[in-house]
PDB file of N, CA and C in Angstrom:
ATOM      1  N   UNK A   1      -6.551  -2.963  -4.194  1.00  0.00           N
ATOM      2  CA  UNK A   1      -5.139  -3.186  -4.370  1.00  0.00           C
ATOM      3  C   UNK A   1      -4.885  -4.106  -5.543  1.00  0.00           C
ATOM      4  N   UNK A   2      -5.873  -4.712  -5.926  1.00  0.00           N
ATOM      5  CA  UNK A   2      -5.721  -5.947  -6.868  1.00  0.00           C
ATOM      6  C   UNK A   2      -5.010  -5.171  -8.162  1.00  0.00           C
ATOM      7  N   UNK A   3      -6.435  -4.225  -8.608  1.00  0.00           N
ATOM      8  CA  UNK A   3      -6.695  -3.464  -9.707  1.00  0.00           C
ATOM      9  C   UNK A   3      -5.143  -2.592  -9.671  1.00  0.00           C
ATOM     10  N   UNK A   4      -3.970  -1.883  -8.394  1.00  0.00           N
ATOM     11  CA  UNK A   4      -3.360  -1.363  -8.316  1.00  0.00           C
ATOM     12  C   UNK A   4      -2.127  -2.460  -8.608  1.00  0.00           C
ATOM     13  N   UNK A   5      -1.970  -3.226  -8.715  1.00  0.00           N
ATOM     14  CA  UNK A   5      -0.854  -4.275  -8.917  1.00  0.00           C
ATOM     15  C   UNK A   5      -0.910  -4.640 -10.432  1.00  0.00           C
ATOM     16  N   UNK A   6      -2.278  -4.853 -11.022  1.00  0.00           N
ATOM     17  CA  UNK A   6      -2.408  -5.617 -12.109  1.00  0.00           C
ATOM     18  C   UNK A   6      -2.046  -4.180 -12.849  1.00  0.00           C
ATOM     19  N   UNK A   7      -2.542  -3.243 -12.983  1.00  0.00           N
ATOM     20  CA  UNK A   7      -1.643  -1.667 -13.381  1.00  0.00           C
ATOM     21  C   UNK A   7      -0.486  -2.196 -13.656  1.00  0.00           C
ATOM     22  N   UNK A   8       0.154  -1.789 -12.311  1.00  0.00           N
ATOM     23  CA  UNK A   8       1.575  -1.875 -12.286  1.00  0.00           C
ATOM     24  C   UNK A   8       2.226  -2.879 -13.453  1.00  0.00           C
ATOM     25  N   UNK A   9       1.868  -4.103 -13.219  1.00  0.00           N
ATOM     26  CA  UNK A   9       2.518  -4.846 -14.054  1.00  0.00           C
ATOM     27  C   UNK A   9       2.210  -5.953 -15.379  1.00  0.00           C
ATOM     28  N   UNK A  10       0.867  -5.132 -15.189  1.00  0.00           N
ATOM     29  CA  UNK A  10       0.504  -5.239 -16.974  1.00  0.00           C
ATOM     30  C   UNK A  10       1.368  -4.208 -18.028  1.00  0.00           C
ATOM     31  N   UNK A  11       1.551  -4.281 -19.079  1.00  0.00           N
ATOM     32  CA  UNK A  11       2.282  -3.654 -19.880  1.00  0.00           C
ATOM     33  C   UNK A  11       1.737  -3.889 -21.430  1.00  0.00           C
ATOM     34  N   UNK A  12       0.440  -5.104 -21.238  1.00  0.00           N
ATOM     35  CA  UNK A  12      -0.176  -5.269 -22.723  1.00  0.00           C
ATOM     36  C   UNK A  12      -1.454  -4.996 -22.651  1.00  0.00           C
ATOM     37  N   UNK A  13      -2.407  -5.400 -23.536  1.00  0.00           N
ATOM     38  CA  UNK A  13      -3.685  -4.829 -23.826  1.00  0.00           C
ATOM     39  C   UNK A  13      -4.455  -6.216 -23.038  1.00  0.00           C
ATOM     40  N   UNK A  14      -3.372  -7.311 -22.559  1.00  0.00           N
ATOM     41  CA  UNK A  14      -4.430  -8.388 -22.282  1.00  0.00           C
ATOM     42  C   UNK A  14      -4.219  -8.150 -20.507  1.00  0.00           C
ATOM     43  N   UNK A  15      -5.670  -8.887 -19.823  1.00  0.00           N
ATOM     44  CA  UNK A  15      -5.919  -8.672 -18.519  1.00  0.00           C
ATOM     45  C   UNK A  15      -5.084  -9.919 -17.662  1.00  0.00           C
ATOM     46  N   UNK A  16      -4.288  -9.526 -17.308  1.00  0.00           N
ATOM     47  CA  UNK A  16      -3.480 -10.432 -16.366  1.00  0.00           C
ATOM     48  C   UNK A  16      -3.703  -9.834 -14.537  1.00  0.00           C
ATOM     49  N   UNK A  17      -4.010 -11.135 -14.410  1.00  0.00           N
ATOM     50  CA  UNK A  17      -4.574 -10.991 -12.800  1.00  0.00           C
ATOM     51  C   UNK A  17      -3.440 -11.969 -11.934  1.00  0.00           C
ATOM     52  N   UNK A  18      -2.777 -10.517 -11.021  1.00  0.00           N
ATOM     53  CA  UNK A  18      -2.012 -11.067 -10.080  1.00  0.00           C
ATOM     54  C   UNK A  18      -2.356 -11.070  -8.738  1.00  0.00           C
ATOM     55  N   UNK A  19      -1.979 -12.008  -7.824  1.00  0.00           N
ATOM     56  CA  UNK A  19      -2.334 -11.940  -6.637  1.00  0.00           C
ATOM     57  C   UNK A  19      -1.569 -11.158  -5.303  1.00  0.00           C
ATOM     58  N   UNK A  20      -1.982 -10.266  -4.896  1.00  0.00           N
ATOM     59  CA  UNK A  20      -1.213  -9.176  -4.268  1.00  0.00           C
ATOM     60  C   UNK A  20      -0.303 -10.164  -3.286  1.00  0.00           C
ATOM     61  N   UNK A  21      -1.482 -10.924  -2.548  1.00  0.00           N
ATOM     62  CA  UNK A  21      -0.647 -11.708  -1.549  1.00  0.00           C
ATOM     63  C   UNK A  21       0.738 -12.545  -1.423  1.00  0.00           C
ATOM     64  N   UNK A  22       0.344 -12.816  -3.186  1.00  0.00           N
ATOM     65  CA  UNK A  22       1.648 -13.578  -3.602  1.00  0.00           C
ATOM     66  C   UNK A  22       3.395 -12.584  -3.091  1.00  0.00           C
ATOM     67  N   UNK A  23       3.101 -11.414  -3.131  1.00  0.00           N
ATOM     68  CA  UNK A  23       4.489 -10.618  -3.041  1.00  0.00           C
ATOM     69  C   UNK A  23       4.574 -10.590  -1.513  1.00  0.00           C
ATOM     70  N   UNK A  24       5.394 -11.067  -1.214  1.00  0.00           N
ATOM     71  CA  UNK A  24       6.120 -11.384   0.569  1.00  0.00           C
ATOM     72  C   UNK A  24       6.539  -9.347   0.862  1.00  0.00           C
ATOM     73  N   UNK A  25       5.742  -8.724   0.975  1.00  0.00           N
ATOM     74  CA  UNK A  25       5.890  -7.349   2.302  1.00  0.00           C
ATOM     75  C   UNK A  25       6.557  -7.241   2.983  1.00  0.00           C
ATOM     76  N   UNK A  26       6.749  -8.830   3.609  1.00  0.00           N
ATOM     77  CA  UNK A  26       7.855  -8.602   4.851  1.00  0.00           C
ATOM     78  C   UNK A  26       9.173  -8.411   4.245  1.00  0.00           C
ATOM     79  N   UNK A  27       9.630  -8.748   3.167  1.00  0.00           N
ATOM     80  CA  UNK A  27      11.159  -7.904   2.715  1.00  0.00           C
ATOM     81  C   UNK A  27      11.221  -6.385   2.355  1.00  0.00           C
ATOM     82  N   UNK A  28       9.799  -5.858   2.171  1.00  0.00           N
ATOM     83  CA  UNK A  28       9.723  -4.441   1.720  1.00  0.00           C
ATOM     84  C   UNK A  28      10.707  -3.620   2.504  1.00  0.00           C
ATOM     85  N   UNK A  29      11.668  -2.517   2.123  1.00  0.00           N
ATOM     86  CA  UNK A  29      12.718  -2.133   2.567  1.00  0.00           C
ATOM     87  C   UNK A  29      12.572  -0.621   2.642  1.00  0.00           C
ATOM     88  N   UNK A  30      12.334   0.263   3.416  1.00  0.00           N
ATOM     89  CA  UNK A  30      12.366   1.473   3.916  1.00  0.00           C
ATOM     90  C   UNK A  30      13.743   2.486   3.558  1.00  0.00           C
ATOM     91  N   UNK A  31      14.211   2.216   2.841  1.00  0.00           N
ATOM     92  CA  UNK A  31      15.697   2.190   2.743  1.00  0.00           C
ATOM     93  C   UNK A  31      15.630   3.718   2.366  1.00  0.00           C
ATOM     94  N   UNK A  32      14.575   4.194   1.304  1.00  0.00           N
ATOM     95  CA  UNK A  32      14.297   5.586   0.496  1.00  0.00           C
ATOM     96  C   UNK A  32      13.565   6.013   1.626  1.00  0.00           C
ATOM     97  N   UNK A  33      13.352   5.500   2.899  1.00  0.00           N
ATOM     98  CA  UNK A  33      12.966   7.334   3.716  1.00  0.00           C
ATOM     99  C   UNK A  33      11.296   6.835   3.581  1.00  0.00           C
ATOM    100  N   UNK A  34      10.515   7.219   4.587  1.00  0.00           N
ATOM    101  CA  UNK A  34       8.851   7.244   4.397  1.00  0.00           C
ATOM    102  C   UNK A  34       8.345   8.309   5.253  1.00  0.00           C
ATOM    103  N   UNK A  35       7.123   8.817   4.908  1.00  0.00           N
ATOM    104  CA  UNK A  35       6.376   9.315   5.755  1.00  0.00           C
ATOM    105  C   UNK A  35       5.535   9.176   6.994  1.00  0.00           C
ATOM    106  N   UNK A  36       5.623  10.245   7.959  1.00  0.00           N
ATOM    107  CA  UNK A  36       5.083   9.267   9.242  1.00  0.00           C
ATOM    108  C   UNK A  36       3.969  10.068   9.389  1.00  0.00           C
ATOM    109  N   UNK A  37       2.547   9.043   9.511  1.00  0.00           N
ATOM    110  CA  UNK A  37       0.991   9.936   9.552  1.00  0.00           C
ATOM    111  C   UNK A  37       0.593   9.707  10.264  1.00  0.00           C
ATOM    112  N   UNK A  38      -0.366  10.099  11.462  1.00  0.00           N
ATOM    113  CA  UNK A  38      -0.768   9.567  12.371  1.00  0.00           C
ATOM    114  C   UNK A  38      -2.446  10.006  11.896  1.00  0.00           C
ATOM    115  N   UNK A  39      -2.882   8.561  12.413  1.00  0.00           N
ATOM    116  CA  UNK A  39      -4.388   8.539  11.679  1.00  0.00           C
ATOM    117  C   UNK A  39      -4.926   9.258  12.871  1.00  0.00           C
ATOM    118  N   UNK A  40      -6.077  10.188  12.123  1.00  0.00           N
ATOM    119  CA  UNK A  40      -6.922  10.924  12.570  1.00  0.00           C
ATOM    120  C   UNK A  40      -8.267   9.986  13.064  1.00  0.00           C
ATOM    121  N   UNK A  41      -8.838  10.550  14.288  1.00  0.00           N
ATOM    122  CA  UNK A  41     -10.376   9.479  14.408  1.00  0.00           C
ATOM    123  C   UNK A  41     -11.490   9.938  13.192  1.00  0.00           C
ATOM    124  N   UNK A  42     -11.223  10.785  12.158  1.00  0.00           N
ATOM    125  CA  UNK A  42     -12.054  10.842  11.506  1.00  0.00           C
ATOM    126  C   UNK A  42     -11.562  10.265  10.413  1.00  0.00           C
ATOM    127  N   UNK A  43     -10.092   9.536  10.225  1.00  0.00           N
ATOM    128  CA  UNK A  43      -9.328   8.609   9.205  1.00  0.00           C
ATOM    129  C   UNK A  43      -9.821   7.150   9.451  1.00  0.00           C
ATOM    130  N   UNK A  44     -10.443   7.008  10.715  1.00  0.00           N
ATOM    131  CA  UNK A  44     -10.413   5.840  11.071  1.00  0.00           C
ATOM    132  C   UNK A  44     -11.776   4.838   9.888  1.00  0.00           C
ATOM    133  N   UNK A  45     -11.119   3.627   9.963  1.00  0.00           N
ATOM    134  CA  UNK A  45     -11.796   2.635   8.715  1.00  0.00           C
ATOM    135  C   UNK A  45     -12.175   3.317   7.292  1.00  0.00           C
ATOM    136  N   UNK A  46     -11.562   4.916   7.884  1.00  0.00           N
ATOM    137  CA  UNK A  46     -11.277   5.425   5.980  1.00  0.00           C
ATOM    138  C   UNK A  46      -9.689   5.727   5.583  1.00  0.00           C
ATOM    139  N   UNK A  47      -8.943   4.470   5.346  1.00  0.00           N
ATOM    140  CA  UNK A  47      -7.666   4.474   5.499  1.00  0.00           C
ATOM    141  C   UNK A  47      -6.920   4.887   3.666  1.00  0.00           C
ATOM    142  N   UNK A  48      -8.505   4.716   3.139  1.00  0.00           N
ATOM    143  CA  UNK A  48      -8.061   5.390   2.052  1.00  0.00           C
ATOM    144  C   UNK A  48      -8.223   6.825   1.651  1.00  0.00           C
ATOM    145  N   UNK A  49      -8.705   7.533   2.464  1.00  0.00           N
ATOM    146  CA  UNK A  49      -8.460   9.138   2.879  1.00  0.00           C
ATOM    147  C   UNK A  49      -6.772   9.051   2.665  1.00  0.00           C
ATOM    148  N   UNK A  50      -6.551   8.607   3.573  1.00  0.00           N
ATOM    149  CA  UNK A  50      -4.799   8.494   3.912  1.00  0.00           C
ATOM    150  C   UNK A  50      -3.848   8.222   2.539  1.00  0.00           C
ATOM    151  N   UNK A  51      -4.685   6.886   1.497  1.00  0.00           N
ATOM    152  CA  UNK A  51      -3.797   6.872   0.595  1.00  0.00           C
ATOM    153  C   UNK A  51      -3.889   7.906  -0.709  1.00  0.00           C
ATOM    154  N   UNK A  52      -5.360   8.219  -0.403  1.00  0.00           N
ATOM    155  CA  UNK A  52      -5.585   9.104  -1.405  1.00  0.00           C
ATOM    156  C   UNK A  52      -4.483  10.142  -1.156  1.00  0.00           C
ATOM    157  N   UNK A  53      -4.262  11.188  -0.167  1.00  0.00           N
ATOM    158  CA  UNK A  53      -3.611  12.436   0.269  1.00  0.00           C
ATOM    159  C   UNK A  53      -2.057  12.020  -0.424  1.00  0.00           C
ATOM    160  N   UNK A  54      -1.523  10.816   0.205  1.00  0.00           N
ATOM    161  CA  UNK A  54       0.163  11.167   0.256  1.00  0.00           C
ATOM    162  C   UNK A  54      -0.087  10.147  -1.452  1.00  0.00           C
ATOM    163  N   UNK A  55      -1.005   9.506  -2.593  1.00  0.00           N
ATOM    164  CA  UNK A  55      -0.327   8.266  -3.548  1.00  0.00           C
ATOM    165  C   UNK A  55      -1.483   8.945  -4.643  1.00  0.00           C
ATOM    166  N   UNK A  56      -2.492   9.959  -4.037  1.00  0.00           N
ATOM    167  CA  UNK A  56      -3.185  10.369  -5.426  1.00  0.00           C
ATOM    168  C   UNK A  56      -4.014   9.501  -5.604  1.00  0.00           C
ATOM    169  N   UNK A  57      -4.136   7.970  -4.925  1.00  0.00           N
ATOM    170  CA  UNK A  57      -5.038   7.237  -5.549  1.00  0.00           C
ATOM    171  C   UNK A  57      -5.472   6.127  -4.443  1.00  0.00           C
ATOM    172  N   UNK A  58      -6.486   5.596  -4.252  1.00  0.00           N
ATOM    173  CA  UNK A  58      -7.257   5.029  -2.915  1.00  0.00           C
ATOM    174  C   UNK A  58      -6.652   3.818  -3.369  1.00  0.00           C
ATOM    175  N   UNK A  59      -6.055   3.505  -4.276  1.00  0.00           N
ATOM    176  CA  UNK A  59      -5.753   1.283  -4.467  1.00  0.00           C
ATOM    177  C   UNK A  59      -4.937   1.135  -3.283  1.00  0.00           C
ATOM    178  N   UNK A  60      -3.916   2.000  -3.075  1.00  0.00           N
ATOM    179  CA  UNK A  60      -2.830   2.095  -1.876  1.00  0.00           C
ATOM    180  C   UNK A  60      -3.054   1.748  -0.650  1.00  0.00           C
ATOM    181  N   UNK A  61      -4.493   1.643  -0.210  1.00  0.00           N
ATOM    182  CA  UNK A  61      -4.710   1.565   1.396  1.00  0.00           C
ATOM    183  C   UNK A  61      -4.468   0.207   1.519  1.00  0.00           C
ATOM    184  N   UNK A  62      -4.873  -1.035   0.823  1.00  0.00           N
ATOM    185  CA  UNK A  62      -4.430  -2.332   1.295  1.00  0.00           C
ATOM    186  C   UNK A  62      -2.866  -2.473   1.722  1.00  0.00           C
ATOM    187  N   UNK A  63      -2.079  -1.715   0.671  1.00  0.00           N
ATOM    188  CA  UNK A  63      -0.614  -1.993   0.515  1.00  0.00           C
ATOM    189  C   UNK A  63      -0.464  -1.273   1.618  1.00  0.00           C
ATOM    190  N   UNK A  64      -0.997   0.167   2.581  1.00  0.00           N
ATOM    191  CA  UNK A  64      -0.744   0.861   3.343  1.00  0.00           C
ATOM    192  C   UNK A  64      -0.312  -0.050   4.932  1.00  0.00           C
ATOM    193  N   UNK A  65      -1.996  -0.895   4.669  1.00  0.00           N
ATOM    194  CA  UNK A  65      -2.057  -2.372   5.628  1.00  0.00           C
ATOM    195  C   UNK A  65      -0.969  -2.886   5.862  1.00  0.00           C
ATOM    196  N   UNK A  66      -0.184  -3.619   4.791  1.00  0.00           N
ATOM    197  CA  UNK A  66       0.125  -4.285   4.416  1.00  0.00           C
ATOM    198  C   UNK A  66       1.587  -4.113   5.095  1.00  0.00           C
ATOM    199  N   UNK A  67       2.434  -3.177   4.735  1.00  0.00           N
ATOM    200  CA  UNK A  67       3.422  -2.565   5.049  1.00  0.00           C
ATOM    201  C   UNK A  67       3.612  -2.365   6.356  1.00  0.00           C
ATOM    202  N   UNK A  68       2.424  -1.718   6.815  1.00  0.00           N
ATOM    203  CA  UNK A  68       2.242  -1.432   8.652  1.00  0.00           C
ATOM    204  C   UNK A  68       2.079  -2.487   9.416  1.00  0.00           C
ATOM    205  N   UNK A  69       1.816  -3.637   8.650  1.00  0.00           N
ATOM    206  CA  UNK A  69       1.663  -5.133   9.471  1.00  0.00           C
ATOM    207  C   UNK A  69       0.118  -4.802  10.318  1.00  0.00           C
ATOM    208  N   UNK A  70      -0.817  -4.373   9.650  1.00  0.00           N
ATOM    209  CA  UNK A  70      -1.611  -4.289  10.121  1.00  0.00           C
ATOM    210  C   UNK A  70      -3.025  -5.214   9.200  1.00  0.00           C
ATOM    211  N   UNK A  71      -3.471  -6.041   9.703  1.00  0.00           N
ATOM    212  CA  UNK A  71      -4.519  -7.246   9.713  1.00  0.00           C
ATOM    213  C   UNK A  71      -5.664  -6.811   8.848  1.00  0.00           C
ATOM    214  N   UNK A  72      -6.358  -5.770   9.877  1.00  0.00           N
ATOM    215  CA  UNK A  72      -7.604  -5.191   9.427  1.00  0.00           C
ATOM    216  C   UNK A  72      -7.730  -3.908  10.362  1.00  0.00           C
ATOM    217  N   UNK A  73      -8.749  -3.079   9.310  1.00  0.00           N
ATOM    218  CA  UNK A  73      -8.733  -1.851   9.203  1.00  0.00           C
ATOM    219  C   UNK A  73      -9.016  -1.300   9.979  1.00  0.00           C
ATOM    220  N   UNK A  74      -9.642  -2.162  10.814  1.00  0.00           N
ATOM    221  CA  UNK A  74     -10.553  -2.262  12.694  1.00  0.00           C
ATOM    222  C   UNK A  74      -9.700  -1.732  13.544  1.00  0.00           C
ATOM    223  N   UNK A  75      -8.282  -2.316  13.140  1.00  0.00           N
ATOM    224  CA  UNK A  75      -7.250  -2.552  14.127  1.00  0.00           C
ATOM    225  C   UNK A  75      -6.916  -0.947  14.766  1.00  0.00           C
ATOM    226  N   UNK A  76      -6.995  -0.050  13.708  1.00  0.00           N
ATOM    227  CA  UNK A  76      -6.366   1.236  14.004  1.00  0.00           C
ATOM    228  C   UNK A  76      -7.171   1.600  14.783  1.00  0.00           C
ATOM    229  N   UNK A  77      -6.271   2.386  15.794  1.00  0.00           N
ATOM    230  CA  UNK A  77      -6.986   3.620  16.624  1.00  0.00           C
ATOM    231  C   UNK A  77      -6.772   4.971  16.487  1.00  0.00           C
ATOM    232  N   UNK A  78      -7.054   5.931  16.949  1.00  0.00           N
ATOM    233  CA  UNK A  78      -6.610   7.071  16.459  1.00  0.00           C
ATOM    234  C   UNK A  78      -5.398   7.609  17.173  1.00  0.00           C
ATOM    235  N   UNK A  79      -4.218   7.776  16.750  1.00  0.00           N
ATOM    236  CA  UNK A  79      -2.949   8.328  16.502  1.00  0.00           C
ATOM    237  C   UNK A  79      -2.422   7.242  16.519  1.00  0.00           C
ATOM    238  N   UNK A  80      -2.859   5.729  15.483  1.00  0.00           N
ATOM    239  CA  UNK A  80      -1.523   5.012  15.246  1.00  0.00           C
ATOM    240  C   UNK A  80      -0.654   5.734  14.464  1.00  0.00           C
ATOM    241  N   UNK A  81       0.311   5.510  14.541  1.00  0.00           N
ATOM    242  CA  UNK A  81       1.395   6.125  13.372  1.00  0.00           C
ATOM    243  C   UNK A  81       1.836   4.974  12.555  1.00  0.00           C
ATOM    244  N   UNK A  82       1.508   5.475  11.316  1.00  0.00           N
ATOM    245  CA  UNK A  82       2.002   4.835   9.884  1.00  0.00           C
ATOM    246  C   UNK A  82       3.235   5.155   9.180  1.00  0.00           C
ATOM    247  N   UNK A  83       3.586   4.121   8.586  1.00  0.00           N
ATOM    248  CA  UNK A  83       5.083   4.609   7.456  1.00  0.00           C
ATOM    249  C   UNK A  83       4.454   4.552   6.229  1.00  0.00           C
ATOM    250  N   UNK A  84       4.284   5.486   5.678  1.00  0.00           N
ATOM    251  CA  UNK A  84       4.207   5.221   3.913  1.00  0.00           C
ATOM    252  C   UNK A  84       5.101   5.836   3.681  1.00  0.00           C
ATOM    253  N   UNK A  85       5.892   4.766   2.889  1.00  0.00           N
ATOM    254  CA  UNK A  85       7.047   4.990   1.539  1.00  0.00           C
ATOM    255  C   UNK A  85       6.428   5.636   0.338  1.00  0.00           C
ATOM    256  N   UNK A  86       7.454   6.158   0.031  1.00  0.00           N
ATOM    257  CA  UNK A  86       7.633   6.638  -1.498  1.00  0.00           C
ATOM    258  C   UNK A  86       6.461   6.099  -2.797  1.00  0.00           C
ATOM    259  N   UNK A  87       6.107   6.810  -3.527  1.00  0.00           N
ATOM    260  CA  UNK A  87       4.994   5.427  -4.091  1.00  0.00           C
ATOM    261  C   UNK A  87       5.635   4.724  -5.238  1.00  0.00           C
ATOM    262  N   UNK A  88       6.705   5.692  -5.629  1.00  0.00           N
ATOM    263  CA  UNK A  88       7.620   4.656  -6.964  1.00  0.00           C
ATOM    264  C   UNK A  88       8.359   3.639  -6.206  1.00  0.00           C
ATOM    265  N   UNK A  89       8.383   3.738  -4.958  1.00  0.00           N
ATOM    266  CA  UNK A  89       9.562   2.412  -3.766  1.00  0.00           C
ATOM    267  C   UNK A  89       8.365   1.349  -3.955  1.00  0.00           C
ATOM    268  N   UNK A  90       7.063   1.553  -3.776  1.00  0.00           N
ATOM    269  CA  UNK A  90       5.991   0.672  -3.680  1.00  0.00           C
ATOM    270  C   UNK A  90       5.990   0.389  -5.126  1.00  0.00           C
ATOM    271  N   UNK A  91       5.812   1.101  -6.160  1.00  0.00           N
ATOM    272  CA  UNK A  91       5.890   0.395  -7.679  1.00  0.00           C
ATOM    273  C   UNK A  91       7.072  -0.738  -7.579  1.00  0.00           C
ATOM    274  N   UNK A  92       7.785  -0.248  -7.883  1.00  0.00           N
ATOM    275  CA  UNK A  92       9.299  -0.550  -8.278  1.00  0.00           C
ATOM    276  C   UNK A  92       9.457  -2.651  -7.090  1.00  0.00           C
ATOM    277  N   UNK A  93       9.202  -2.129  -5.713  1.00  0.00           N
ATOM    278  CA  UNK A  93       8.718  -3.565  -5.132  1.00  0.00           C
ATOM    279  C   UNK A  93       8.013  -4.692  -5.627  1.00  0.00           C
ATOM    280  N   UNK A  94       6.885  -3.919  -6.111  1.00  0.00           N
ATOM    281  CA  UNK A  94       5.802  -5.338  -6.524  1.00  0.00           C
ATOM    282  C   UNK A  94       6.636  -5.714  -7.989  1.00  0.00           C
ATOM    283  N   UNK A  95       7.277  -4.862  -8.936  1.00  0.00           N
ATOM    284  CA  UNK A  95       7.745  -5.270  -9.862  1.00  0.00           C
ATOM    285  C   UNK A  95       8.648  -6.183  -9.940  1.00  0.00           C
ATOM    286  N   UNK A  96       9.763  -5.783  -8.693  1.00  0.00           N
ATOM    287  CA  UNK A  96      10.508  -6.728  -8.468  1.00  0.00           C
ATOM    288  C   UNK A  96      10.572  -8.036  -7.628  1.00  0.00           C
ATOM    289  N   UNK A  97       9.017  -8.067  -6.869  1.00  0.00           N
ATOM    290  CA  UNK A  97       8.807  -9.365  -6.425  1.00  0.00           C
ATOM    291  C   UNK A  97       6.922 -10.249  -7.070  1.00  0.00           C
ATOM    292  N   UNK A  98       7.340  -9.846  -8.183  1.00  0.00           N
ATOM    293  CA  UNK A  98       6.455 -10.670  -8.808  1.00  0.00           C
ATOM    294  C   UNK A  98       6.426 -12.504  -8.500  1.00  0.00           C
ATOM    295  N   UNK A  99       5.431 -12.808  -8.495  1.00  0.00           N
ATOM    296  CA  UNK A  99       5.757 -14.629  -8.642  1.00  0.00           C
ATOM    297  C   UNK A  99       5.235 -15.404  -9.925  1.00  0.00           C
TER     298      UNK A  99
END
């Protein structure tokens, strides 16, 4: 997720390292609609199966965590149900809660 943030909001040739944790999740806003997945037991502690399918790209599974209020990856069982948002709602967030 690191590498997926510092993306996001790098824009020059130099390496700027942000800290994911720094952006407060708990205001993240559902407002654009999300998808509801229910993890498979063969998804289980491969939660980036999950981000790969609906974001194209595995950085997403922390933020997937993250969003679901979920700790660690342990936690899931099979048919929790997840919300993943939009992935430009997830860009567009960290941009706007940079610190």
């Amino acid at each position: 997720m690191r590498y997926k943030v510092m993306t996001i909001l790098d824009e020059t040739d130099n390496v700027i390292l942000y800290d994911p944790s720094s952006i407060n999740w708990n205001d993240f806003d559902f407002s654009n609609g999300y998808y509801k997945h229910q993890v498979s037991s063969a998804e289980l502690v491969k939660l980036y199966l999950v981000a790969y399918a609906y974001y194209g790209d595995v950085d997403y599974e922390d933020i997937i965590l993250l969003l679901n209020k979920i700790e660690y990856v342990w936690d899931i069982v099979p048919e929790t149900e997840l919300k993943l948002p939009k992935k430009d709602d997830i860009d567009n967030f960290i941009l706007d809660n940079i610190k």
